[in-house]
C-alpha atoms as a PDB file:
ATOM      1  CA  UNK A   1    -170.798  -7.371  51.168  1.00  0.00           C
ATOM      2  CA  UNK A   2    -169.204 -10.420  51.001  1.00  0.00           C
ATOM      3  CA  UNK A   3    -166.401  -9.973  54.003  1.00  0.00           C
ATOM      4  CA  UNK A   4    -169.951  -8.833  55.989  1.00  0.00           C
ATOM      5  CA  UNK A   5    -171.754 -11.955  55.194  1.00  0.00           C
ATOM      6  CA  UNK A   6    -168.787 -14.271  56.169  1.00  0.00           C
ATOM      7  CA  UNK A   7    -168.126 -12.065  59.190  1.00  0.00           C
ATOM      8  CA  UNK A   8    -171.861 -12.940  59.958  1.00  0.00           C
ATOM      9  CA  UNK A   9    -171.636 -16.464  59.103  1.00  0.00           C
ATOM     10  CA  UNK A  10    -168.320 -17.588  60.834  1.00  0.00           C
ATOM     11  CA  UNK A  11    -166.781 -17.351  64.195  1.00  0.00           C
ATOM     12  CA  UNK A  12    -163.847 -17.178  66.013  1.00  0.00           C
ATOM     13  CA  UNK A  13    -162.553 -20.087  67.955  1.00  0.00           C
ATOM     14  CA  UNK A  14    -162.897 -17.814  70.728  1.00  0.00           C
ATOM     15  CA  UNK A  15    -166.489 -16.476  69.765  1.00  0.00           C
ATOM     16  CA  UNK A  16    -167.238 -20.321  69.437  1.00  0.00           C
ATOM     17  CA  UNK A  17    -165.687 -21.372  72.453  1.00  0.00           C
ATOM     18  CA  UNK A  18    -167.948 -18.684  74.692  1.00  0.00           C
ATOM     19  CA  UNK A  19    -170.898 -19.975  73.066  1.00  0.00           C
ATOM     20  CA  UNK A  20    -170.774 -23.404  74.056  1.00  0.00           C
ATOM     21  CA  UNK A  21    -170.006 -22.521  77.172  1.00  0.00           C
ATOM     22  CA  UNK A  22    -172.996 -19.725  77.505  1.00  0.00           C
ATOM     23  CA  UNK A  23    -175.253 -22.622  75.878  1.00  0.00           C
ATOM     24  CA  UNK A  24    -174.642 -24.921  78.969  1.00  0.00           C
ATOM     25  CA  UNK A  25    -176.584 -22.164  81.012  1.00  0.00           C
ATOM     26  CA  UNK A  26    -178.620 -20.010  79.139  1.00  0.00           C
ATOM     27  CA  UNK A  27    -180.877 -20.756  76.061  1.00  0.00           C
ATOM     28  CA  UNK A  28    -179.045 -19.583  72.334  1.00  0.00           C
ATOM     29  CA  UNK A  29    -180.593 -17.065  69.996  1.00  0.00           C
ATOM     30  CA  UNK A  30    -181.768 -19.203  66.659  1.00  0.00           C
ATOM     31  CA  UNK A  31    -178.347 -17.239  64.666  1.00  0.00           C
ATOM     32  CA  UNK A  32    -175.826 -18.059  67.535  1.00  0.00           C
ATOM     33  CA  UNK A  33    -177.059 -21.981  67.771  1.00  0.00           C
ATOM     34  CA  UNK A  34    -176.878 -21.949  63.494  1.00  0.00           C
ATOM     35  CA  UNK A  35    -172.972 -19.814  64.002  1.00  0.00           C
ATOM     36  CA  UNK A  36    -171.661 -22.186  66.689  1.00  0.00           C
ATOM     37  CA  UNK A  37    -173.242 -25.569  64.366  1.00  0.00           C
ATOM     38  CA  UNK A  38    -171.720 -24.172  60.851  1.00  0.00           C
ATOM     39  CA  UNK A  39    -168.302 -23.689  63.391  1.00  0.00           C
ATOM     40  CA  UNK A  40    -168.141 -27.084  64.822  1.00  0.00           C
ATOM     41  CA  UNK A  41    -168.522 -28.731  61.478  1.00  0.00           C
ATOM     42  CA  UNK A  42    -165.409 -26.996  60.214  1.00  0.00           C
ATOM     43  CA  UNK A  43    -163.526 -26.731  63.561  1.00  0.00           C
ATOM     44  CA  UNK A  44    -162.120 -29.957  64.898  1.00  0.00           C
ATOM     45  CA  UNK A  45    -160.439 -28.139  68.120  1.00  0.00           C
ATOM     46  CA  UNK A  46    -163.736 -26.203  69.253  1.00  0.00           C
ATOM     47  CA  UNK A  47    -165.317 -30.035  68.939  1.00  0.00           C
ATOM     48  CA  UNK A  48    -162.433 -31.067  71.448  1.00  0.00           C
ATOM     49  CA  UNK A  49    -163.073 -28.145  73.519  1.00  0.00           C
ATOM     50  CA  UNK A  50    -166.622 -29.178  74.103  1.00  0.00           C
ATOM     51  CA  UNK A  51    -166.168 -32.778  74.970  1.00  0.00           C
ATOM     52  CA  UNK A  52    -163.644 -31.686  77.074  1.00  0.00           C
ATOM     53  CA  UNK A  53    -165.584 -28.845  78.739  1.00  0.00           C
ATOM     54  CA  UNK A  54    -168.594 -31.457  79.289  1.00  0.00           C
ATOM     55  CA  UNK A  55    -166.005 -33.890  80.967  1.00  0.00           C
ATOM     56  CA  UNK A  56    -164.371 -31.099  83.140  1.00  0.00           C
ATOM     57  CA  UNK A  57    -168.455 -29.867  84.228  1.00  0.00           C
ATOM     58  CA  UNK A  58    -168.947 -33.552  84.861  1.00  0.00           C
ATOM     59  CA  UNK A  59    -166.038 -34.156  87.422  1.00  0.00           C
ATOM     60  CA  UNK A  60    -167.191 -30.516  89.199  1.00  0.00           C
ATOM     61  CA  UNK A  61    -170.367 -31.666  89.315  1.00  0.00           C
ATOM     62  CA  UNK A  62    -169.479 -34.756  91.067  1.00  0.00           C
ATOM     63  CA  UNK A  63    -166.856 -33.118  93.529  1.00  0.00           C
ATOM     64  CA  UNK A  64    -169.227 -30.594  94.918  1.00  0.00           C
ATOM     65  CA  UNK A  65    -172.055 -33.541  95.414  1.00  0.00           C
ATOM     66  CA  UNK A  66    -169.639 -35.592  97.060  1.00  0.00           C
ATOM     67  CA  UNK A  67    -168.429 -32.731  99.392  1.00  0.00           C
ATOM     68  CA  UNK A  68    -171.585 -30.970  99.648  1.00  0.00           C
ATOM     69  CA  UNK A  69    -171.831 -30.873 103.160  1.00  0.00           C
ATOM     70  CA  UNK A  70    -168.585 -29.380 103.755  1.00  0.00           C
ATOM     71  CA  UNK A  71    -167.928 -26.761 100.805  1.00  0.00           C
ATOM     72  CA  UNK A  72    -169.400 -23.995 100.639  1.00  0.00           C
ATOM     73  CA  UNK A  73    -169.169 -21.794  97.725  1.00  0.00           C
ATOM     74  CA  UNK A  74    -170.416 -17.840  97.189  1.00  0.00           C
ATOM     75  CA  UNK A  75    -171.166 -18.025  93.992  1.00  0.00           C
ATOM     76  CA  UNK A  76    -171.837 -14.274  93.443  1.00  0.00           C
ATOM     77  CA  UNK A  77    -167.724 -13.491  94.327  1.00  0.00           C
ATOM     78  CA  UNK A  78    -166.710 -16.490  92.135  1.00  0.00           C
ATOM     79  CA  UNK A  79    -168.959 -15.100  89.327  1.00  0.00           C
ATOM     80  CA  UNK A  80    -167.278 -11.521  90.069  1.00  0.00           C
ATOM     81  CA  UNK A  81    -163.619 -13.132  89.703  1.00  0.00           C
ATOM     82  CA  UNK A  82    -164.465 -14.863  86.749  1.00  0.00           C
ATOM     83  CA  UNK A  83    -165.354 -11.920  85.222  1.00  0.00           C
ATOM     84  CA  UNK A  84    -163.004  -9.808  86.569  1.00  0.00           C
ATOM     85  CA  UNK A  85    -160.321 -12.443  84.807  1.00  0.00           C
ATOM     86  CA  UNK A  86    -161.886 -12.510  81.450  1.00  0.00           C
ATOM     87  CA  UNK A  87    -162.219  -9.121  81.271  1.00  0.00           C
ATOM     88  CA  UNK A  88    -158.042  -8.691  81.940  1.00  0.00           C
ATOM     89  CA  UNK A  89    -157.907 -11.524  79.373  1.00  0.00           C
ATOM     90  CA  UNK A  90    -159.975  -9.813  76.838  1.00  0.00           C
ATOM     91  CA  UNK A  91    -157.842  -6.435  77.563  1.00  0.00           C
ATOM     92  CA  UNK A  92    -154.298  -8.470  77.093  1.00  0.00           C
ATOM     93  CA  UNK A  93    -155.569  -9.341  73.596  1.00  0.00           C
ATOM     94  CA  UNK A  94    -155.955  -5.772  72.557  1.00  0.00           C
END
């Protein structure tokens, strides 16, 4: 019971790190937003991570308005190869 409740209660750096990033586009469920706080308080590298993920979404943001006129970007294929690299990511870890 106990191993269940901390399993519930705590992430992974990794689990943590996917959060914040899902929480810059999509709204968090009430128990992922309380997971990813209880996290951040005890994890000084996933706090790093997000300042430094805000800062990197920043400069992106900036680059494409700058060049907007001549990039062009198809977002559906760079969703597809993000995926397609997390996914061989995820199966490296196994």
């Amino acid at each position: 019971m106990n191993e269940r409740l901390f399993h519930i209660l705590f992430l992974s750096c990794l689990k943590a790190t996917q959060l914040i990033e899902k929480g810059r586009y999509f709204k968090l469920s009430w128990l992922e937003r309380f997971r990813l706080k209880v996290h951040k308080r005890a994890c000084k590298a996933c706090n790093e991570y997000e300042k430094q993920s805000d800062i990197l979404d920043k400069g992106i943001s900036y680059i494409t308005k700058q060049h907007n006129s001549t990039a062009t970007v198809n977002v559906e294929e760079l969703k597809s190869k993000i995926k397609m690299a997390l996914d061989q990511n995820d199966i490296k870890k196994e």
